[in-house]
PDB file of N, CA and C in Angstrom:
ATOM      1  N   UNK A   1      16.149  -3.782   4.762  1.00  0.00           N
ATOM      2  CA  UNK A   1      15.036  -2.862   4.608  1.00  0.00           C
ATOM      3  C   UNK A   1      14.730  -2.732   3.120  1.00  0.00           C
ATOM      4  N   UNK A   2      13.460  -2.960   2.802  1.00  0.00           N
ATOM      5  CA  UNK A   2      13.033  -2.395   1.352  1.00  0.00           C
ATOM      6  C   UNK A   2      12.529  -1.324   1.136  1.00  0.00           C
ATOM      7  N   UNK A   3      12.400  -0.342   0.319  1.00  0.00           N
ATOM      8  CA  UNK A   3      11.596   0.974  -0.331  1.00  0.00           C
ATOM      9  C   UNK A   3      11.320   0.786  -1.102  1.00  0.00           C
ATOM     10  N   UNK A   4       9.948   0.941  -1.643  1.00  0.00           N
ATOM     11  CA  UNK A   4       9.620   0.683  -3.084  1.00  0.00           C
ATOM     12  C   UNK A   4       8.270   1.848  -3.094  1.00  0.00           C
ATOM     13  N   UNK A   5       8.195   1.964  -4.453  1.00  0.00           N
ATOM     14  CA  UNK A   5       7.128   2.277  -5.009  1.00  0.00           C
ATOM     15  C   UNK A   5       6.379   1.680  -6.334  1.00  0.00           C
ATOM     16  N   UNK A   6       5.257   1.044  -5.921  1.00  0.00           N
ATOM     17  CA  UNK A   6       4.993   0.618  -7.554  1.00  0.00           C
ATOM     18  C   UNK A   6       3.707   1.222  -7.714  1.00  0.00           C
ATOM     19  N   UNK A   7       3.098   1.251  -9.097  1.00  0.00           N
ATOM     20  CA  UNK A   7       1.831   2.068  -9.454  1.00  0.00           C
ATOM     21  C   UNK A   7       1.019   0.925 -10.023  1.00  0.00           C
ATOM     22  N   UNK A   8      -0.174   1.079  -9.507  1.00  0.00           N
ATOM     23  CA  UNK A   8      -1.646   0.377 -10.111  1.00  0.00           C
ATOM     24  C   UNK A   8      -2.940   0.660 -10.664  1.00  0.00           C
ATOM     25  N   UNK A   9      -2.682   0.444 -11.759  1.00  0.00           N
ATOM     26  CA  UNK A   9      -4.080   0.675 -12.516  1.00  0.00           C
ATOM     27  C   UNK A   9      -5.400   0.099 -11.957  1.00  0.00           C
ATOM     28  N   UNK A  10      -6.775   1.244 -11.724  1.00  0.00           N
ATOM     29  CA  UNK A  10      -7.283   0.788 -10.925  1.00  0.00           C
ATOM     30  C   UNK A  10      -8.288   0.645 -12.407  1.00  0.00           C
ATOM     31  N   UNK A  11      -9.669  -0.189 -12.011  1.00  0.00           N
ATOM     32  CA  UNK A  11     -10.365  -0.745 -12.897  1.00  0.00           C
ATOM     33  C   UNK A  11     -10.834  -0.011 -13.601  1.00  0.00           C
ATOM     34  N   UNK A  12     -11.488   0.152 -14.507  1.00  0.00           N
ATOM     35  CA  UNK A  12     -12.413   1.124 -15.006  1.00  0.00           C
ATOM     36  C   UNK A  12     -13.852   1.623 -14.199  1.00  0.00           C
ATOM     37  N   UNK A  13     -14.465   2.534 -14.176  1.00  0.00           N
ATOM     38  CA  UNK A  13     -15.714   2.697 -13.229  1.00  0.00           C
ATOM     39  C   UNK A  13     -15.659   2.547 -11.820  1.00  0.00           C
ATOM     40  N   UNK A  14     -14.384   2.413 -11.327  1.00  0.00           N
ATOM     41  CA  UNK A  14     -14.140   2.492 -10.027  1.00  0.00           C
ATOM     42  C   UNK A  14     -13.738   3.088  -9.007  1.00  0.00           C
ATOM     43  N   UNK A  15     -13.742   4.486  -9.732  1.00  0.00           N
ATOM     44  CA  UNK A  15     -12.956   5.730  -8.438  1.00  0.00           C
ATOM     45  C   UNK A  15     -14.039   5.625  -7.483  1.00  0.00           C
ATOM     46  N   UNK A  16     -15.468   5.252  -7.290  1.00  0.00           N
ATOM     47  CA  UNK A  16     -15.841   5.911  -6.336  1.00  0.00           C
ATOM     48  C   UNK A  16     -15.906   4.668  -5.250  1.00  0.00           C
ATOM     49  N   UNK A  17     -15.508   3.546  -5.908  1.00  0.00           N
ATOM     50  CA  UNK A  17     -14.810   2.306  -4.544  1.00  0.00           C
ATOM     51  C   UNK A  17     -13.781   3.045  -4.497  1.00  0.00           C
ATOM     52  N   UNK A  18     -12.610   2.905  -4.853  1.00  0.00           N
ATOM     53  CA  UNK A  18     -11.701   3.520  -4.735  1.00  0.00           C
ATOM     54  C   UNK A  18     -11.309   4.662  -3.790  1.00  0.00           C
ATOM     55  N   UNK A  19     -12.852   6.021  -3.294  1.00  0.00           N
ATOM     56  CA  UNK A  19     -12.820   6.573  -2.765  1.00  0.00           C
ATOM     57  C   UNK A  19     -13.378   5.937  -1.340  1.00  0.00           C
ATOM     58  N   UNK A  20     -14.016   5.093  -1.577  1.00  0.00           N
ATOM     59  CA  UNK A  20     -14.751   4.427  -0.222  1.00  0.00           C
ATOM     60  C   UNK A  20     -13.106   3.679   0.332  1.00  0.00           C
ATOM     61  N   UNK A  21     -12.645   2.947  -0.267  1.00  0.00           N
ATOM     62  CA  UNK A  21     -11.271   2.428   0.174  1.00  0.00           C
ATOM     63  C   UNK A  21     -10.692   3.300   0.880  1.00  0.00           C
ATOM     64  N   UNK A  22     -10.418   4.380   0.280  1.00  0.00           N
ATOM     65  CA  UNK A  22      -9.753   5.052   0.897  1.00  0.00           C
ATOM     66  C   UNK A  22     -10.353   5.834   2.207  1.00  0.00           C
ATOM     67  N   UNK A  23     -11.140   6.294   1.839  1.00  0.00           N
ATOM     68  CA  UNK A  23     -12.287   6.730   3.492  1.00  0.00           C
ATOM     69  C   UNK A  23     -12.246   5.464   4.033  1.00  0.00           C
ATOM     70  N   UNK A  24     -12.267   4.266   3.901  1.00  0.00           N
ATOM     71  CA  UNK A  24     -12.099   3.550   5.298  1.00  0.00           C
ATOM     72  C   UNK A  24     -10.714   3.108   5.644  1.00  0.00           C
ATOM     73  N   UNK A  25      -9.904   3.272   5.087  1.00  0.00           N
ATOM     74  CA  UNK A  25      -8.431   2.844   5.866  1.00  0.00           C
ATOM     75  C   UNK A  25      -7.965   4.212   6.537  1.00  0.00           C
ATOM     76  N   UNK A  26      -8.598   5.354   5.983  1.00  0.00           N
ATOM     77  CA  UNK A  26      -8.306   6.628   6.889  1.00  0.00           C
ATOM     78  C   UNK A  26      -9.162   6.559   8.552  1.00  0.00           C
ATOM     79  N   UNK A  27     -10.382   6.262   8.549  1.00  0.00           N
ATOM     80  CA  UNK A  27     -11.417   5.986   9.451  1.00  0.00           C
ATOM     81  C   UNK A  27     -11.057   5.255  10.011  1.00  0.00           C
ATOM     82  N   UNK A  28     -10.375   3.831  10.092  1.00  0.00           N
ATOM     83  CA  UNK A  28     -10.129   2.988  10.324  1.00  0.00           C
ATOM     84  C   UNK A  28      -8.648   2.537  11.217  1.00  0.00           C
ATOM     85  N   UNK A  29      -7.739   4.158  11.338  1.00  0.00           N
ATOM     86  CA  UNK A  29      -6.327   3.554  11.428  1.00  0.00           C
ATOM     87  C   UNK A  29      -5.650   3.331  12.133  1.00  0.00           C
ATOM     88  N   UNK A  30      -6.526   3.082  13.434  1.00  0.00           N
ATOM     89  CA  UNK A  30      -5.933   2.669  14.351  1.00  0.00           C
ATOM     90  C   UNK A  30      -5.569   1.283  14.157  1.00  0.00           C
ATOM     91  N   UNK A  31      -6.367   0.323  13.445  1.00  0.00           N
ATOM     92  CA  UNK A  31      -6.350  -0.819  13.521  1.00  0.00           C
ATOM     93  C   UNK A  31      -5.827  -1.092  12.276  1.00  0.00           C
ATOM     94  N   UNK A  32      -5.266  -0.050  11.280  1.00  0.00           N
ATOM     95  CA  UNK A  32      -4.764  -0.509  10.100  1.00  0.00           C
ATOM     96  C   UNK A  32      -3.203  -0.737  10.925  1.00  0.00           C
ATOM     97  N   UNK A  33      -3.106   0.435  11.679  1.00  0.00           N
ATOM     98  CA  UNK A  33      -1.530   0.448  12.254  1.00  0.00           C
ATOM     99  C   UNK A  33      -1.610  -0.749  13.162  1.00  0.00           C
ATOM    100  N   UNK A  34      -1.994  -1.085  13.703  1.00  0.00           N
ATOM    101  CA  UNK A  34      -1.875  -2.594  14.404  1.00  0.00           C
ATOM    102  C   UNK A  34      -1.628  -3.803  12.918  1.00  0.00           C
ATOM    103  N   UNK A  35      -2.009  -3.450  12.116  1.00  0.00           N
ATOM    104  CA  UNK A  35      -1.830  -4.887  11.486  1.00  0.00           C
ATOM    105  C   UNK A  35      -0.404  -4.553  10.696  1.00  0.00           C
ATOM    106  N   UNK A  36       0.167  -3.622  10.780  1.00  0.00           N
ATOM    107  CA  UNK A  36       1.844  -3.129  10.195  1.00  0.00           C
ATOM    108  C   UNK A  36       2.538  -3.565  10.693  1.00  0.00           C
ATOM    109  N   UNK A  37       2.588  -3.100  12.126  1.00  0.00           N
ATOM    110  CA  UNK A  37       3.542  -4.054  12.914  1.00  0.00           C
ATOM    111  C   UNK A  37       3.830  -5.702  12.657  1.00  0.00           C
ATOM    112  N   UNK A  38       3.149  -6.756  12.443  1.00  0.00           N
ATOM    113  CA  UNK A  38       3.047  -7.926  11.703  1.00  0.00           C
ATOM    114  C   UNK A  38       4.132  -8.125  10.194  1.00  0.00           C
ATOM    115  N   UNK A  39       3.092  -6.820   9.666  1.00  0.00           N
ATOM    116  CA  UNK A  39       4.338  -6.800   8.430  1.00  0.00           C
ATOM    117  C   UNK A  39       5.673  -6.053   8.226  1.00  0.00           C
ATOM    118  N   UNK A  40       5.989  -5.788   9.660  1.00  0.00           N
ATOM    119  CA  UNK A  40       7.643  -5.073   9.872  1.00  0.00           C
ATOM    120  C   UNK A  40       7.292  -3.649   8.754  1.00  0.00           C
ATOM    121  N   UNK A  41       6.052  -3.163   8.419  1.00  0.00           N
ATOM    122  CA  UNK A  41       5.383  -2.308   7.418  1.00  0.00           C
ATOM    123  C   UNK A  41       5.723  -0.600   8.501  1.00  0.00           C
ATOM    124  N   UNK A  42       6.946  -0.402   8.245  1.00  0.00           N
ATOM    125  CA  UNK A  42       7.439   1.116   9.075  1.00  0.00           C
ATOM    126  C   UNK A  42       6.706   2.307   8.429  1.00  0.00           C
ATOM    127  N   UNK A  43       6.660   2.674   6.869  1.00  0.00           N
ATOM    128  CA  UNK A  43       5.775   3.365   6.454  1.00  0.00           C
ATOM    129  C   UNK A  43       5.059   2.843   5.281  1.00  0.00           C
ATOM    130  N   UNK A  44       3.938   3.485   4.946  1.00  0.00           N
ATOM    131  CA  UNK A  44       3.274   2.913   3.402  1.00  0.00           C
ATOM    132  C   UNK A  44       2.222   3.778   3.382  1.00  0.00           C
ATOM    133  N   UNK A  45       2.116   4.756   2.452  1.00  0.00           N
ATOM    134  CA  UNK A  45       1.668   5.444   1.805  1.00  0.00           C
ATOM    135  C   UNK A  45       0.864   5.378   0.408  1.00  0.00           C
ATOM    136  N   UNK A  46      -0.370   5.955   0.327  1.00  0.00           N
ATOM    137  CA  UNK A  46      -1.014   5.478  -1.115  1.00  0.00           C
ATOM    138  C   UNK A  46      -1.377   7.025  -1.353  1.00  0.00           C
ATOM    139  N   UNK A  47      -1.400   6.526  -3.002  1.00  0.00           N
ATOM    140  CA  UNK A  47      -0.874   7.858  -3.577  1.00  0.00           C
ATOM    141  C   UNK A  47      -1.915   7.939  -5.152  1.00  0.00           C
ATOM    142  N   UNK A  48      -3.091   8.827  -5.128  1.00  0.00           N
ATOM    143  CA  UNK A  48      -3.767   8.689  -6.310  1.00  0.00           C
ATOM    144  C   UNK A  48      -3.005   9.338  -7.872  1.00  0.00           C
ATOM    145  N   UNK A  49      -3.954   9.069  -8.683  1.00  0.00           N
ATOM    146  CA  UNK A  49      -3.209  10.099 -10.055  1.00  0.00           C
ATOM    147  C   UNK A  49      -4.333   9.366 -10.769  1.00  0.00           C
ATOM    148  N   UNK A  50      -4.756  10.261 -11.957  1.00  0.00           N
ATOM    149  CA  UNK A  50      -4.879  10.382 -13.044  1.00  0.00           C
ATOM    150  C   UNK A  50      -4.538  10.591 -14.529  1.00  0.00           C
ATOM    151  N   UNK A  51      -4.099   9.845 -15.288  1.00  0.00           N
ATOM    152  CA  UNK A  51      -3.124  10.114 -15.924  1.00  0.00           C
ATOM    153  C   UNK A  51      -3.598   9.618 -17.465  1.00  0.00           C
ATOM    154  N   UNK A  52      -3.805  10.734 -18.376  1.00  0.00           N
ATOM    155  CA  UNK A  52      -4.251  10.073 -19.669  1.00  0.00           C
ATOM    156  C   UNK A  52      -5.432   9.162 -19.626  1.00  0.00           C
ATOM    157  N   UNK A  53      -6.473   9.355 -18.342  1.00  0.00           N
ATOM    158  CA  UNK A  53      -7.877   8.975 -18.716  1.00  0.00           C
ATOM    159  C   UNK A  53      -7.839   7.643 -18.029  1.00  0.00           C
ATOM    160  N   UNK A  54      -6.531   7.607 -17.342  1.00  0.00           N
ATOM    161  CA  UNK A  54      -6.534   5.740 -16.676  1.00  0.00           C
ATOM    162  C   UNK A  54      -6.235   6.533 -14.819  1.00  0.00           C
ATOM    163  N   UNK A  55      -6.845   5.908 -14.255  1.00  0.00           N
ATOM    164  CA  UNK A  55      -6.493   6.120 -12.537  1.00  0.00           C
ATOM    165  C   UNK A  55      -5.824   5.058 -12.136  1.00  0.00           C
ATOM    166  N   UNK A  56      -4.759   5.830 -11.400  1.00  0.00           N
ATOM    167  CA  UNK A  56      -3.561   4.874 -10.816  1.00  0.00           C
ATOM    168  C   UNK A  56      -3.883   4.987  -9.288  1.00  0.00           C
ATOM    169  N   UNK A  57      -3.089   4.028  -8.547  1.00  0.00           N
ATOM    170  CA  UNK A  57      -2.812   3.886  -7.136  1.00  0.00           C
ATOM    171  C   UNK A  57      -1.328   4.068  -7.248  1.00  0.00           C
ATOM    172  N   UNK A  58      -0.803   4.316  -6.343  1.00  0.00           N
ATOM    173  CA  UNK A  58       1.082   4.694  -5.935  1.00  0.00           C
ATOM    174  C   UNK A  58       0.830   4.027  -4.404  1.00  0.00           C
ATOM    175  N   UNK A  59       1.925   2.905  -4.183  1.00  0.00           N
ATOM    176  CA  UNK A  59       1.858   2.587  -2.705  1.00  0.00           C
ATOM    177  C   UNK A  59       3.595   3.021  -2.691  1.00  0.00           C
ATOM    178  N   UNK A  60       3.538   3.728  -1.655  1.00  0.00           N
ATOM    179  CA  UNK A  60       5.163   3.654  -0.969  1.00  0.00           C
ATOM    180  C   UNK A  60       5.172   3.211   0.286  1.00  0.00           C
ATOM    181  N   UNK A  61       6.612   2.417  -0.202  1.00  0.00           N
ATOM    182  CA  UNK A  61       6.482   1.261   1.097  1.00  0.00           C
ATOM    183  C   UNK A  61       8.184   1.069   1.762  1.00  0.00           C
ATOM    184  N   UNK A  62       8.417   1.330   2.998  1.00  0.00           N
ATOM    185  CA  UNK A  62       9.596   1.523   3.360  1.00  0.00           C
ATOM    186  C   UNK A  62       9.201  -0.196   4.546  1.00  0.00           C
ATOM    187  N   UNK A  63       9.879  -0.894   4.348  1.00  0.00           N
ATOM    188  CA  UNK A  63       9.569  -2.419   5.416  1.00  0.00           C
ATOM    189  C   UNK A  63      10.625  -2.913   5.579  1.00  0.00           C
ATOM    190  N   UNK A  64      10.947  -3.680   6.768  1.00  0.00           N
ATOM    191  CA  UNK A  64      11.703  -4.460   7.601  1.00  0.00           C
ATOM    192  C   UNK A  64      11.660  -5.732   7.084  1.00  0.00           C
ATOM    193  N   UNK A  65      12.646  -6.234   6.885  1.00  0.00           N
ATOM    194  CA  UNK A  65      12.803  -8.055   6.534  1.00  0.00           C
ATOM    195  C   UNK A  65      11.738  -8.642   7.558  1.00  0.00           C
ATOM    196  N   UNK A  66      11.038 -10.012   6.985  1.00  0.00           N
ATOM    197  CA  UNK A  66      10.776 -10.529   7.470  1.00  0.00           C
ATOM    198  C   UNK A  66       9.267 -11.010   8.315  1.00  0.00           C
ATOM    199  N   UNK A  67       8.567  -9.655   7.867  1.00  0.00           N
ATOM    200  CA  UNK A  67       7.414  -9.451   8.313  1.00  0.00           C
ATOM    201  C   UNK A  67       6.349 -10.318   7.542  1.00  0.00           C
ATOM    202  N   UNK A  68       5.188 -10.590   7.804  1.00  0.00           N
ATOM    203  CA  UNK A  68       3.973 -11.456   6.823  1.00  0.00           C
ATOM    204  C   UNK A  68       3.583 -10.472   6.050  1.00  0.00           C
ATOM    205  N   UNK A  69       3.154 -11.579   4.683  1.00  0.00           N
ATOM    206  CA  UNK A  69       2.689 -10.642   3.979  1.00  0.00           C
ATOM    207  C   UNK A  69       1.047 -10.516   4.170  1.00  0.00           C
ATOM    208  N   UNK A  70       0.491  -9.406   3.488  1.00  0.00           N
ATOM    209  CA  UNK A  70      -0.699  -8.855   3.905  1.00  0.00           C
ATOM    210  C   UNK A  70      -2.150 -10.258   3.332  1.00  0.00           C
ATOM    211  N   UNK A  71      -1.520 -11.182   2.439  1.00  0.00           N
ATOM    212  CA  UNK A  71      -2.237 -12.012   2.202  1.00  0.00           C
ATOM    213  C   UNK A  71      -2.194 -13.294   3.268  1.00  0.00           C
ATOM    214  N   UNK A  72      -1.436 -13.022   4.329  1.00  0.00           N
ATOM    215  CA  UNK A  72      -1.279 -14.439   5.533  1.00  0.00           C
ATOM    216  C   UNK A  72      -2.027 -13.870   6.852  1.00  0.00           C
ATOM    217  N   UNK A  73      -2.446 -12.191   7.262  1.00  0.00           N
ATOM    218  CA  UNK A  73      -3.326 -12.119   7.945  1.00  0.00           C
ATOM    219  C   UNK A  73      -4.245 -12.912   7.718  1.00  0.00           C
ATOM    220  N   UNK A  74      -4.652 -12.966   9.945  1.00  0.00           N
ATOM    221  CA  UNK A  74      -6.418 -12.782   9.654  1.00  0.00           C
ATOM    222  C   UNK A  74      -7.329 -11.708  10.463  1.00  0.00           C
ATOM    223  N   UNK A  75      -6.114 -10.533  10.786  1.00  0.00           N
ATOM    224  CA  UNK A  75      -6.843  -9.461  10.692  1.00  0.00           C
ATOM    225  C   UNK A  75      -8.546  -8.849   9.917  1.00  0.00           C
ATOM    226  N   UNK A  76      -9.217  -8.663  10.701  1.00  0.00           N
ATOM    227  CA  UNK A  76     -10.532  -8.014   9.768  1.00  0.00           C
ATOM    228  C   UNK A  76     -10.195  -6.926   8.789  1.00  0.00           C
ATOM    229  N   UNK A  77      -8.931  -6.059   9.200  1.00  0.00           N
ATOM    230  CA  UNK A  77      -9.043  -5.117   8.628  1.00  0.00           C
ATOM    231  C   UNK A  77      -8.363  -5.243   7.449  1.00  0.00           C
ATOM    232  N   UNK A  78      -7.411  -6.423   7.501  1.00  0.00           N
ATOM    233  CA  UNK A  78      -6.852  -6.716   6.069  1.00  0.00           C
ATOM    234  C   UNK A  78      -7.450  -7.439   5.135  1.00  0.00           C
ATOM    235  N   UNK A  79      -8.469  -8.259   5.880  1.00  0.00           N
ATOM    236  CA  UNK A  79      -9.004  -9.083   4.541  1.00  0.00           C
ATOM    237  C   UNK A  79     -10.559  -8.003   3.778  1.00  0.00           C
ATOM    238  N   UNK A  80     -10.733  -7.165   4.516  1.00  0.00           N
ATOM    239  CA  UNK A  80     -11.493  -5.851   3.842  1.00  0.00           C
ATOM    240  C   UNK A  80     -10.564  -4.927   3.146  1.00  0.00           C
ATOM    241  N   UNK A  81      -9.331  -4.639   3.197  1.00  0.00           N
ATOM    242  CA  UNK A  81      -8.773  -4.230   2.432  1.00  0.00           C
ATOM    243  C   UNK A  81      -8.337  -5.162   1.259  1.00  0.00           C
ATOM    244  N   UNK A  82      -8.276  -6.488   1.237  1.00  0.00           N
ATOM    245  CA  UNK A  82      -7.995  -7.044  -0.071  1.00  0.00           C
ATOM    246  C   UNK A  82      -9.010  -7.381  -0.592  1.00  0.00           C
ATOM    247  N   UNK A  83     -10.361  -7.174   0.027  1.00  0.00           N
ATOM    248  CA  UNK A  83     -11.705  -7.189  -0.886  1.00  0.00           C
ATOM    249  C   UNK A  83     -11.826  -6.165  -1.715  1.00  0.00           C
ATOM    250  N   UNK A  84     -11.272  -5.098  -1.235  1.00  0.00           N
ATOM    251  CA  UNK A  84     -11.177  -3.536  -1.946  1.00  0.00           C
ATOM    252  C   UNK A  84     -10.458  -3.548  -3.046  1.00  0.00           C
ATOM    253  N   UNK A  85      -9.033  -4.272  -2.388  1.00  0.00           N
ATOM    254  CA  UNK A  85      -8.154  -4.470  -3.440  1.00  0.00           C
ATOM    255  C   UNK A  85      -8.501  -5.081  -4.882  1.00  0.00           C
ATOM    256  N   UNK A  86      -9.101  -6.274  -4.676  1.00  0.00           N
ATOM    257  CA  UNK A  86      -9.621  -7.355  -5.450  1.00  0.00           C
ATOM    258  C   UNK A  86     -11.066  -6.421  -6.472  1.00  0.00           C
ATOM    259  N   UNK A  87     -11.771  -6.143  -5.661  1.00  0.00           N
ATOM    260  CA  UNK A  87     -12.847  -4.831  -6.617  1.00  0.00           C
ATOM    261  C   UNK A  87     -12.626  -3.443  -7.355  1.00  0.00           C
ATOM    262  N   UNK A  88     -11.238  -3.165  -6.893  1.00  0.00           N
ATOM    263  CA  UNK A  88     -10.373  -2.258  -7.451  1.00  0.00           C
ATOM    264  C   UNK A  88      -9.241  -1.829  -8.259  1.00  0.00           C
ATOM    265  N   UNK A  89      -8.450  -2.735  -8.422  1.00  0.00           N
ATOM    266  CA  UNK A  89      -7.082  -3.005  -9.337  1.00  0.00           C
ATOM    267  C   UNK A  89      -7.208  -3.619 -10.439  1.00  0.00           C
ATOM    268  N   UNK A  90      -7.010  -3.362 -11.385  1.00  0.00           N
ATOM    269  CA  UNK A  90      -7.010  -3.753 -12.437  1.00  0.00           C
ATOM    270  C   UNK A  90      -5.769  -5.496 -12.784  1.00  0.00           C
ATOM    271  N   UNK A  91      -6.604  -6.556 -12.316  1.00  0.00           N
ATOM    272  CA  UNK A  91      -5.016  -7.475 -12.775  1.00  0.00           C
ATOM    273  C   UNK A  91      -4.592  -7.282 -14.092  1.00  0.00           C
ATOM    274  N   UNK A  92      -5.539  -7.192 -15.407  1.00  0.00           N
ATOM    275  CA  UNK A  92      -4.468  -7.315 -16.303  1.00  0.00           C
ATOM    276  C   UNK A  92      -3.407  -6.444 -16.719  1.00  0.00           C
ATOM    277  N   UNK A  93      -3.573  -5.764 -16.132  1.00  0.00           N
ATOM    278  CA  UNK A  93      -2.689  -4.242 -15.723  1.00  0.00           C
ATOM    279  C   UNK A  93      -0.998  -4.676 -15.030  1.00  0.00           C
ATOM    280  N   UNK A  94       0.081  -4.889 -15.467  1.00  0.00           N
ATOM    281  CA  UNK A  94       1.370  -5.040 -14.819  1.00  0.00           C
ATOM    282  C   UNK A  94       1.927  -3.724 -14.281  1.00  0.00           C
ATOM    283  N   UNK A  95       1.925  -3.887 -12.727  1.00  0.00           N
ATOM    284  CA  UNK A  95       2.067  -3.345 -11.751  1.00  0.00           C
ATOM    285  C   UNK A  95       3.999  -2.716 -11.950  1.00  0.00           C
ATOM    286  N   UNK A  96       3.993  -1.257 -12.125  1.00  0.00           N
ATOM    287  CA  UNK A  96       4.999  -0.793 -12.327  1.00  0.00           C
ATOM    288  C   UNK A  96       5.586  -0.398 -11.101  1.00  0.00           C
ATOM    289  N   UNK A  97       7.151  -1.382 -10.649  1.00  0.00           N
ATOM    290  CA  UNK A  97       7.773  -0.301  -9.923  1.00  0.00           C
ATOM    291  C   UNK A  97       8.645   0.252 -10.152  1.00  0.00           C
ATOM    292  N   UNK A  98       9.043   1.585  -9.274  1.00  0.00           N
ATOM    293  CA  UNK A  98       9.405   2.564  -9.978  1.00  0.00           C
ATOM    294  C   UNK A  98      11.094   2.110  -9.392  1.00  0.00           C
ATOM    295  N   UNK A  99      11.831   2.916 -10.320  1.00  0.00           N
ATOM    296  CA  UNK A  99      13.450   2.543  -9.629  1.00  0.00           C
ATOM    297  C   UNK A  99      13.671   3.415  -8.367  1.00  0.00           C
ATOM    298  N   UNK A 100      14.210   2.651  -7.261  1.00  0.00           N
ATOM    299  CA  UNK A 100      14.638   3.321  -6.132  1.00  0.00           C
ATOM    300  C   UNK A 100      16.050   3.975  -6.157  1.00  0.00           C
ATOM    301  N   UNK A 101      16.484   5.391  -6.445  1.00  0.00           N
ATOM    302  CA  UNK A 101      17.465   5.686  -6.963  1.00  0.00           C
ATOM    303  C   UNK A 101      18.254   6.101  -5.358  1.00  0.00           C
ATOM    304  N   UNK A 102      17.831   6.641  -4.552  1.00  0.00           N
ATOM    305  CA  UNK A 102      18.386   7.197  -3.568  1.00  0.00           C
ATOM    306  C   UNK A 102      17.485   6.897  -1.949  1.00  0.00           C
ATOM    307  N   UNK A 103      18.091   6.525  -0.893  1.00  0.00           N
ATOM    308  CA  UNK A 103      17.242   6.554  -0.241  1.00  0.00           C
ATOM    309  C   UNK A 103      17.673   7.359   1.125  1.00  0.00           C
ATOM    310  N   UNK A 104      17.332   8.450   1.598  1.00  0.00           N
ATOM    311  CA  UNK A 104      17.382   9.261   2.645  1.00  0.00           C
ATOM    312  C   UNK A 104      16.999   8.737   4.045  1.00  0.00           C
ATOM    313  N   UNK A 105      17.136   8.046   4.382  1.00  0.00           N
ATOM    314  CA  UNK A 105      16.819   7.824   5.975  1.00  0.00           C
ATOM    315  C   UNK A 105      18.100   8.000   7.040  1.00  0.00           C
ATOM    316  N   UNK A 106      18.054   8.987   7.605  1.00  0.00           N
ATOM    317  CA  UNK A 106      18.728   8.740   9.144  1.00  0.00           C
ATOM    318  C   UNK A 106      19.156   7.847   9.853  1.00  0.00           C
ATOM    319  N   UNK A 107      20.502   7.120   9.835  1.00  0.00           N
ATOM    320  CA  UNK A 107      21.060   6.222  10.713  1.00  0.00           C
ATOM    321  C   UNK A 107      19.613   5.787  11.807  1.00  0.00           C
ATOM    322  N   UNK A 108      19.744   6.412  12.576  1.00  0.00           N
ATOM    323  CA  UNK A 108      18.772   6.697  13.651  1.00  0.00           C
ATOM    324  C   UNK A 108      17.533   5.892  13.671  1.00  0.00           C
ATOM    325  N   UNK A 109      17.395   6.544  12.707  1.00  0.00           N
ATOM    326  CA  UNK A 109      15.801   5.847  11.933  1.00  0.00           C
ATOM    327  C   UNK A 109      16.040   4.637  11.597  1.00  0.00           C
ATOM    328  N   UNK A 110      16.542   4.470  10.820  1.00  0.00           N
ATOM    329  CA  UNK A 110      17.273   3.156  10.405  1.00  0.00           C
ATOM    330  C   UNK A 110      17.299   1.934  11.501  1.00  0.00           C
ATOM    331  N   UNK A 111      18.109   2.345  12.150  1.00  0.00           N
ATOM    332  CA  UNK A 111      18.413   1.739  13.512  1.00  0.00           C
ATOM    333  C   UNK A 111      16.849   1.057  14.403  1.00  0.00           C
ATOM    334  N   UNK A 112      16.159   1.879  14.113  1.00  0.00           N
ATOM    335  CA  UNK A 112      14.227   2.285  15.027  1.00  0.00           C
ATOM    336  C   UNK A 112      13.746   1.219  14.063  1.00  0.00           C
ATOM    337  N   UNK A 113      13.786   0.951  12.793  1.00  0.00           N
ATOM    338  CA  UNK A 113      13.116   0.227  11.736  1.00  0.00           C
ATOM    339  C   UNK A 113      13.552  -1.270  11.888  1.00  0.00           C
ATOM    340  N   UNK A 114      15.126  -1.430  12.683  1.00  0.00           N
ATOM    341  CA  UNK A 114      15.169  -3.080  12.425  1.00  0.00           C
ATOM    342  C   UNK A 114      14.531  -3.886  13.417  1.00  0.00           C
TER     343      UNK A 114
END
């Protein structure tokens, strides 16, 4: 199982894609959660901020070995999310993740995730 969190600088002039992104993967989630299952993707969470005049993205991502990654769909709903992605993230920007110091999950849970 992996946990991660990393942060992304999103482009300049782009919160209000940014906000459309996000209104459609909320609108959308029934069929975002169908394409998780694929990526063994148990939770993933996005997470805004502002910080010193630059806007970040935060994805947290708790996943199962083994799953595809989101660039080998051919889900509709993923290749509109990496159009978003692609109009939104800043590449020259190196994508920070953060250290995973502790991780809390429940045997149980655990167990439900493999």
């Amino acid at each position: 199982m992996n946990v991660e969190l990393t942060r992304f600088r999103v482009k300049p002039g782009k919160s209000e894609t940014v906000d459309e992104w996000l209104r459609f993967l909320n609108e959308h989630m029934d069929d975002v959660l169908v394409t998780l299952e694929g990526e063994k993707m148990w939770v993933e969470t996005i997470f805004r901020e502002e910080l010193n005049g630059d806007e970040y993205l935060y994805w947290y991502a708790v996943q199962g070995e083994g799953g595809i990654d989101v660039e080998e769909s051919e889900h509709w709903i993923d290749k509109k999310h990496l159009e978003y992605w692609d109009a939104c993230i800043d590449p020259d920007f190196r994508p920070v993740d953060l250290k995973t110091e502790v991780v809390m999950i429940p045997e149980r849970v655990r167990n439900a995730m493999k």
